[in-house]
Protein backbone atom coordinates (compact mmCIF):
# COMPACT_ATOMS: atom_id res chain seq x y z
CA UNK A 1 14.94 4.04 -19.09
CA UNK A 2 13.48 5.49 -15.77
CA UNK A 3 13.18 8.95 -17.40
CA UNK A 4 11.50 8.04 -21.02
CA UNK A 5 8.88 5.73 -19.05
CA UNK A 6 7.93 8.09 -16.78
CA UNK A 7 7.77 11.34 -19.64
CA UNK A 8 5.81 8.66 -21.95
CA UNK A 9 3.23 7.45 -18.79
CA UNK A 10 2.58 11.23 -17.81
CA UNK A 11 2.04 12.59 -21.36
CA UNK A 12 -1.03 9.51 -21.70
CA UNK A 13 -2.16 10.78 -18.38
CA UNK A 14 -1.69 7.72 -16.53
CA UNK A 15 -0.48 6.97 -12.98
CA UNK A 16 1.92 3.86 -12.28
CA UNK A 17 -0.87 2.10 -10.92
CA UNK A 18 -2.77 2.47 -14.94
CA UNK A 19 0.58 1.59 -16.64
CA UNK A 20 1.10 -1.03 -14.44
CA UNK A 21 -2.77 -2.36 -15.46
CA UNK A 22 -1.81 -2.04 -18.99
CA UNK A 23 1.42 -3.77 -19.41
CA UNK A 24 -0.20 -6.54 -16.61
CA UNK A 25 2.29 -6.24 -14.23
CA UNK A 26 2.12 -5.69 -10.38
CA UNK A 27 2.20 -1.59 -9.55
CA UNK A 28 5.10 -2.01 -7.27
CA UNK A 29 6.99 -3.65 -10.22
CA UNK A 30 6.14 -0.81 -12.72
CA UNK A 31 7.08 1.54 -10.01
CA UNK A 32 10.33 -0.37 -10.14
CA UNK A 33 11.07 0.06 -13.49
CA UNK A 34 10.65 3.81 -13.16
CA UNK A 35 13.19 3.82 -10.70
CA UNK A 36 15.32 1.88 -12.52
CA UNK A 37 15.83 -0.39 -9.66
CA UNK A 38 14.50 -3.61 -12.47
CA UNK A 39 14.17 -3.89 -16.27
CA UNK A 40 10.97 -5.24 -17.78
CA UNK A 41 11.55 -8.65 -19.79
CA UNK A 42 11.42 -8.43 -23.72
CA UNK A 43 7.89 -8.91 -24.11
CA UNK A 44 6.78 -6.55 -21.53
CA UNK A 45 9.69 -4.13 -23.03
CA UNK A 46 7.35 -4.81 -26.63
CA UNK A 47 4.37 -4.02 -25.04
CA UNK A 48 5.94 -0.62 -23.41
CA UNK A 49 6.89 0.34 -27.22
CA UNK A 50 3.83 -0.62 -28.88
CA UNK A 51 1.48 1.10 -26.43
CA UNK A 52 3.08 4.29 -26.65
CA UNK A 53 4.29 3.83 -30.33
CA UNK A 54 8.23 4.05 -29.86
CA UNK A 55 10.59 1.95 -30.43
CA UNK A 56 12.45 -0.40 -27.90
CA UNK A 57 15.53 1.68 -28.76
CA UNK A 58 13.96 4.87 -27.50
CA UNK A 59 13.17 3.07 -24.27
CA UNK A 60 16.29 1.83 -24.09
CA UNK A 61 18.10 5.28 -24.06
CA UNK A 62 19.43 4.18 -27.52
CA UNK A 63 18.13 6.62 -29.46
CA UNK A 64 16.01 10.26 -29.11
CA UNK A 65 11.92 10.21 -29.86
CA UNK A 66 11.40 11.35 -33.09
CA UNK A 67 8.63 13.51 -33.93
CA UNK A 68 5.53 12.07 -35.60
CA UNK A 69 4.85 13.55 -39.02
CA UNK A 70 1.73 14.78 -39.40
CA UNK A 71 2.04 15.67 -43.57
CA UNK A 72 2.99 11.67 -43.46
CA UNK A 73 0.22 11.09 -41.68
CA UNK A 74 -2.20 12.60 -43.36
CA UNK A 75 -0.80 11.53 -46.91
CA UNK A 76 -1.48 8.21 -45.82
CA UNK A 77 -5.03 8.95 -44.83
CA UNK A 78 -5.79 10.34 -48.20
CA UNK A 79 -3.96 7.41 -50.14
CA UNK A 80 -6.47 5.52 -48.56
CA UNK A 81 -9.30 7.30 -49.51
CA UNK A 82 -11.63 6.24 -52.72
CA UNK A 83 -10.48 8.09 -55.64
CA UNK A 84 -13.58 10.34 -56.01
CA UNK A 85 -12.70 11.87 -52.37
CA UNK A 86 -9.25 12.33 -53.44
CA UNK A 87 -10.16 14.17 -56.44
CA UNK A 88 -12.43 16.30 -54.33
CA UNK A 89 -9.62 17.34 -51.83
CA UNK A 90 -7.48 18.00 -54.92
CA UNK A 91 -9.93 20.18 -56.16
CA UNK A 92 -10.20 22.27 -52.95
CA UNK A 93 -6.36 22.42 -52.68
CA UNK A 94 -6.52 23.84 -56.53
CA UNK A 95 -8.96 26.11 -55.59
CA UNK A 96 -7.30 27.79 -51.92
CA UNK A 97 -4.31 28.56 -54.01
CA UNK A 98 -6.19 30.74 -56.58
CA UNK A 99 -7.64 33.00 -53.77
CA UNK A 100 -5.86 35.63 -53.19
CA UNK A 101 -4.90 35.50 -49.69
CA UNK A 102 -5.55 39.77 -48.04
CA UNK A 103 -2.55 39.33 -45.42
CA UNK A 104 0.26 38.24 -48.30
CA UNK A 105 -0.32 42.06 -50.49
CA UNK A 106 2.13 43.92 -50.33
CA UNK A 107 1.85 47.63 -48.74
């Protein structure tokens, strides 16, 4: 576990003393749980997971990070758009693939 908290903490930016803040446990504890010396209980695994949006597996060493989708994401986005905003991104999509794009001619 020592190895996904500390890639997860660094890629947020955050020292031991922040994560510790977050997950409201002492920094020498935290710092402990980086060096695999303790595990966190459930609920502080939970909050570990939730905060950096992975799964308990993940932090477990159970299973590799998988990559966000951004197409999923931004599906989602526009399913939740009114349909009068989605009609207007359909239009522009119609429209960018009837220009003829310079760098696809052949020479």
């Amino acid at each position: 576990m020592k190895e996904q908290l500390r890639f997860l903490r660094k890629s947020k930016g955050l020292t031991q003393e922040e994560a510790a803040e977050i997950f409201g446990v002492k920094p020498t504890t935290y710092q402990k749980y980086e060096r695999d010396v303790i595990s966190p209980s459930y609920e502080t695994l939970g909050k570990i997971a939730d905060f950096y949006d992975v799964t308990t597996d993940y932090l477990l060493g159970r299973e590799k990070m998988k990559e966000k989708n951004d197409a999923d994401d931004l599906i989602r986005e526009i399913e939740e758009l009114p349909s009068c905003k989605r009609e207007v991104i359909l239009s522009v999509l119609h429209m960018l693939r009837t220009i003829e794009n310079p760098l696809e001619k052949e020479t």
